[in-house]
N, C-alpha and C. Protein backbone atom coordinates (compact mmCIF):
# COMPACT_ATOMS: atom_id res chain seq x y z
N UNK A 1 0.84 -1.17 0.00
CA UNK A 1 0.00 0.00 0.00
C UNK A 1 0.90 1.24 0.00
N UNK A 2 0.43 1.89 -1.01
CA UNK A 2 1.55 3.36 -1.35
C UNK A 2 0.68 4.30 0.16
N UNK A 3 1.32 4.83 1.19
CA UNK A 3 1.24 6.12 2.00
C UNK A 3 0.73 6.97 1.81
N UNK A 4 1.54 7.48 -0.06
CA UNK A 4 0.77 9.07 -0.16
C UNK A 4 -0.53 8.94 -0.95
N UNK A 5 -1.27 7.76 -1.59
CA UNK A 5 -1.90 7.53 -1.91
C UNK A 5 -3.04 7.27 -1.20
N UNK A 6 -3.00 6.80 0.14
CA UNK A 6 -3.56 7.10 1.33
C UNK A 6 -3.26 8.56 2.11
N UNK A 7 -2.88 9.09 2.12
CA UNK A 7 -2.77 11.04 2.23
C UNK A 7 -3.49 11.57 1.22
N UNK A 8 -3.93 10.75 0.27
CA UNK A 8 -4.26 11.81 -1.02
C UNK A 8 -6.05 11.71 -0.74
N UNK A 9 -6.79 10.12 -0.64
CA UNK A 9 -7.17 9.63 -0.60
C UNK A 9 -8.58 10.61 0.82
N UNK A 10 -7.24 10.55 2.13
CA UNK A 10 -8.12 11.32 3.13
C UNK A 10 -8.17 12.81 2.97
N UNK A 11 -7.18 13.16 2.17
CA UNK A 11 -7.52 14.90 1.73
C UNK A 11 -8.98 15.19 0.44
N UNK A 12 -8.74 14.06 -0.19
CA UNK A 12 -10.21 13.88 -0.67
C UNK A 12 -11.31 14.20 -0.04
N UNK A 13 -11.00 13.17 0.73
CA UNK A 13 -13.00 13.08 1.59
C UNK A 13 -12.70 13.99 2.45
N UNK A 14 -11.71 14.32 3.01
CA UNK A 14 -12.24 15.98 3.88
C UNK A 14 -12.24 16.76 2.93
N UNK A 15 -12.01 17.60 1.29
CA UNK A 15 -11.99 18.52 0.53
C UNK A 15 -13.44 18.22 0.34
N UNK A 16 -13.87 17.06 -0.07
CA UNK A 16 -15.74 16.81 -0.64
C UNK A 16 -15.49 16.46 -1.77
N UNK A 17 -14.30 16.61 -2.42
CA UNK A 17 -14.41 16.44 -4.18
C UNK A 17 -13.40 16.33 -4.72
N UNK A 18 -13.11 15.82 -5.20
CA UNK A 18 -11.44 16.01 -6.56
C UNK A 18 -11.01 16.96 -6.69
N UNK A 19 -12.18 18.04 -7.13
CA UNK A 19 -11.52 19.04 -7.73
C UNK A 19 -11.02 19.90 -6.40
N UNK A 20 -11.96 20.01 -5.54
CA UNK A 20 -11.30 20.73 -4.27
C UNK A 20 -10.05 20.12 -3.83
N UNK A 21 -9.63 18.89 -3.96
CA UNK A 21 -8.89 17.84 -2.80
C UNK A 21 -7.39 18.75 -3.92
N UNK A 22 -7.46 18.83 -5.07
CA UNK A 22 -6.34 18.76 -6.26
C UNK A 22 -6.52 20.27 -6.56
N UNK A 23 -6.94 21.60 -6.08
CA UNK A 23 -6.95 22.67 -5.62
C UNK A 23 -6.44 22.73 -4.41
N UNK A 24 -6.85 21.97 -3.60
CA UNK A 24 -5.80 22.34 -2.19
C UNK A 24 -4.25 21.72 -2.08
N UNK A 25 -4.45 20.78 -3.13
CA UNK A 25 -2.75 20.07 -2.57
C UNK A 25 -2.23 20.69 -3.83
N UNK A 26 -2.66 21.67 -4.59
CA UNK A 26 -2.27 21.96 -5.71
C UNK A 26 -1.46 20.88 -6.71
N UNK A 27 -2.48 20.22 -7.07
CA UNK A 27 -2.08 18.67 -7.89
C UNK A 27 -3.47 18.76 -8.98
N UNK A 28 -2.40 18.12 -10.32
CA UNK A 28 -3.70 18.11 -11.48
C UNK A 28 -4.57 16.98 -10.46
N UNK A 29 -5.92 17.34 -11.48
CA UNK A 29 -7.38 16.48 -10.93
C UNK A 29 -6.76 15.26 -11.37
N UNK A 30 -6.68 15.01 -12.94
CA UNK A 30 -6.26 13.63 -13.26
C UNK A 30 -5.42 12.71 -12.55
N UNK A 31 -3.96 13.13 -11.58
CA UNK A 31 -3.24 12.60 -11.12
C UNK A 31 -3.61 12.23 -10.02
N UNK A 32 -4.79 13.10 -9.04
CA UNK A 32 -5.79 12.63 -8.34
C UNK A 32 -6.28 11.85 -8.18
N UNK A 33 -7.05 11.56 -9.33
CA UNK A 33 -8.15 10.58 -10.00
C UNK A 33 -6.92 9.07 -9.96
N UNK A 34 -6.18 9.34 -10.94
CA UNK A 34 -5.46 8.24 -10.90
C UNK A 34 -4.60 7.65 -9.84
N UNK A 35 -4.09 8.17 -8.58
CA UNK A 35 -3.66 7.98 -7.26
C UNK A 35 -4.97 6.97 -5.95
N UNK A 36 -5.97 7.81 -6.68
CA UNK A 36 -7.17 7.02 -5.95
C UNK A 36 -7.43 5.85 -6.65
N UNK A 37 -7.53 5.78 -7.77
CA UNK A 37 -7.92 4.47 -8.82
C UNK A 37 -6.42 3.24 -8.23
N UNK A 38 -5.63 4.02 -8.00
CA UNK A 38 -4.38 2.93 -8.31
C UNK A 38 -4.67 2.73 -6.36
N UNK A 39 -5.23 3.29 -5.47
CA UNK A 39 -5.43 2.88 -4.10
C UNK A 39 -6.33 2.01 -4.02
N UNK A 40 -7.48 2.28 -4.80
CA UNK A 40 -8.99 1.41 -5.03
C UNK A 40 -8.07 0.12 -5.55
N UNK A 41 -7.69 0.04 -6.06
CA UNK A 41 -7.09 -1.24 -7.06
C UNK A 41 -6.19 -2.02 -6.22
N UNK A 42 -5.17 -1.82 -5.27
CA UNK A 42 -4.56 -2.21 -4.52
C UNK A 42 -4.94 -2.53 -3.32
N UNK A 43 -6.31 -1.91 -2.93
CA UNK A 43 -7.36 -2.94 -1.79
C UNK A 43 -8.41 -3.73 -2.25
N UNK A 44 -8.52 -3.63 -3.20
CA UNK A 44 -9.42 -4.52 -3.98
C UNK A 44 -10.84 -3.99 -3.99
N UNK A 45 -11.21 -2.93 -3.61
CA UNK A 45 -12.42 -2.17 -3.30
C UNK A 45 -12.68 -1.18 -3.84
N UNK A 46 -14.14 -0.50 -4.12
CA UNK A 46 -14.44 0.58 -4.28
C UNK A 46 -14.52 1.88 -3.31
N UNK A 47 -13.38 2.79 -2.94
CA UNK A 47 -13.63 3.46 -1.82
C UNK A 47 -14.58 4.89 -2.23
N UNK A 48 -14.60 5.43 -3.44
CA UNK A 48 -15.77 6.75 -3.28
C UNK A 48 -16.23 5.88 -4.79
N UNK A 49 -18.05 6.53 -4.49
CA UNK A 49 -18.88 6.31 -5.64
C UNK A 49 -18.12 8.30 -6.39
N UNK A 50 -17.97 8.15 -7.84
CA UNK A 50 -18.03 9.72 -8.45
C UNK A 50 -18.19 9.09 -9.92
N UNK A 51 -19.05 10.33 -10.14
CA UNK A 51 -19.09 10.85 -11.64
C UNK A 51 -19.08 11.97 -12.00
N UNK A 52 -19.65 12.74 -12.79
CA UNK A 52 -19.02 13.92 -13.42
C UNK A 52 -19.94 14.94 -12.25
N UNK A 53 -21.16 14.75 -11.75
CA UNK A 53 -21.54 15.62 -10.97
C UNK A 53 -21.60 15.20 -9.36
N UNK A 54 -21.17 14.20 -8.84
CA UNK A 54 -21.19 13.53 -7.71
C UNK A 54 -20.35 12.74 -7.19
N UNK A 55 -20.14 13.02 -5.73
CA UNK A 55 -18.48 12.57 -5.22
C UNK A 55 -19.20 11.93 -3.76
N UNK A 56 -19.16 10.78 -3.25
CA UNK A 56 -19.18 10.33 -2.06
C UNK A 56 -18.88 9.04 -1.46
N UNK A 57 -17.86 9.26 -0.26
CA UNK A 57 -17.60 7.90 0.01
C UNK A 57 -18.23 6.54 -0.08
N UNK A 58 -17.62 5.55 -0.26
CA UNK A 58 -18.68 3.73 -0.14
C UNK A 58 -18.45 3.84 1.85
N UNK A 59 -19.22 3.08 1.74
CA UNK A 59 -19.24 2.23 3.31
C UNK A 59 -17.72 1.83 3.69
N UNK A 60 -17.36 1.38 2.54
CA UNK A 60 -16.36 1.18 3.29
C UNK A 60 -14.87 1.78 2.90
N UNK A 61 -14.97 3.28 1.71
CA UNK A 61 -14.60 3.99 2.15
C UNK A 61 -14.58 4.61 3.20
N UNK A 62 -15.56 5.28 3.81
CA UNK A 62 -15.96 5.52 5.10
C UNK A 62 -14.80 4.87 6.19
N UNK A 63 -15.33 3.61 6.32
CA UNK A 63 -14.18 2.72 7.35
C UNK A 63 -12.59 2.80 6.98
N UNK A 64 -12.48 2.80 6.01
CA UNK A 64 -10.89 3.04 5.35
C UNK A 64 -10.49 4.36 5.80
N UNK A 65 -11.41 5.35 5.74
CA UNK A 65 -10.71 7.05 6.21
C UNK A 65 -10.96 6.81 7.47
C-alpha cells in the first residue's frame, strides 16, 4: 500500500471532491483521480462512488478514512 496515496485519498473526503482535494494540494485532478484508482485497485475495493456531478464515500470507504 503506497502512503501518499492514502494522504491523497483522506484529503479527498475531507476537501468533498477532486476538484477541491487537487486545488488544495495543488495537484492536477487527473493525477488525483489516478492515485485514488491505483489505491482502489490495490485494496481490492471501491472506496468513493463519483461521476461527473457527484463525489461520495462507499461504506467502506468511510471505514478506510
Amino acid at each position: 500500500m503506497d502512503y501518499n496515496q492514502v494522504a491523497l485519498f483522506v484529503a479527498v473526503v475531507e476537501a468533498g471532491s477532486l476538484s477541491e482535494a487537487a486545488r488544495r494540494l495543488n495537484v492536477a485532478k487527473s493525477n488525483l483521480s489516478r492515485a485514488l484508482s491505483q489505491l482502489e485497485n490495490s485494496l481490492n475495493t471501491q472506496l468513493v462512488f463519483r461521476n461527473t456531478r457527484h463525489f461520495k464515500p462507499t461504506e467502506a470507504g468511510l471505514h478506510f478514512y
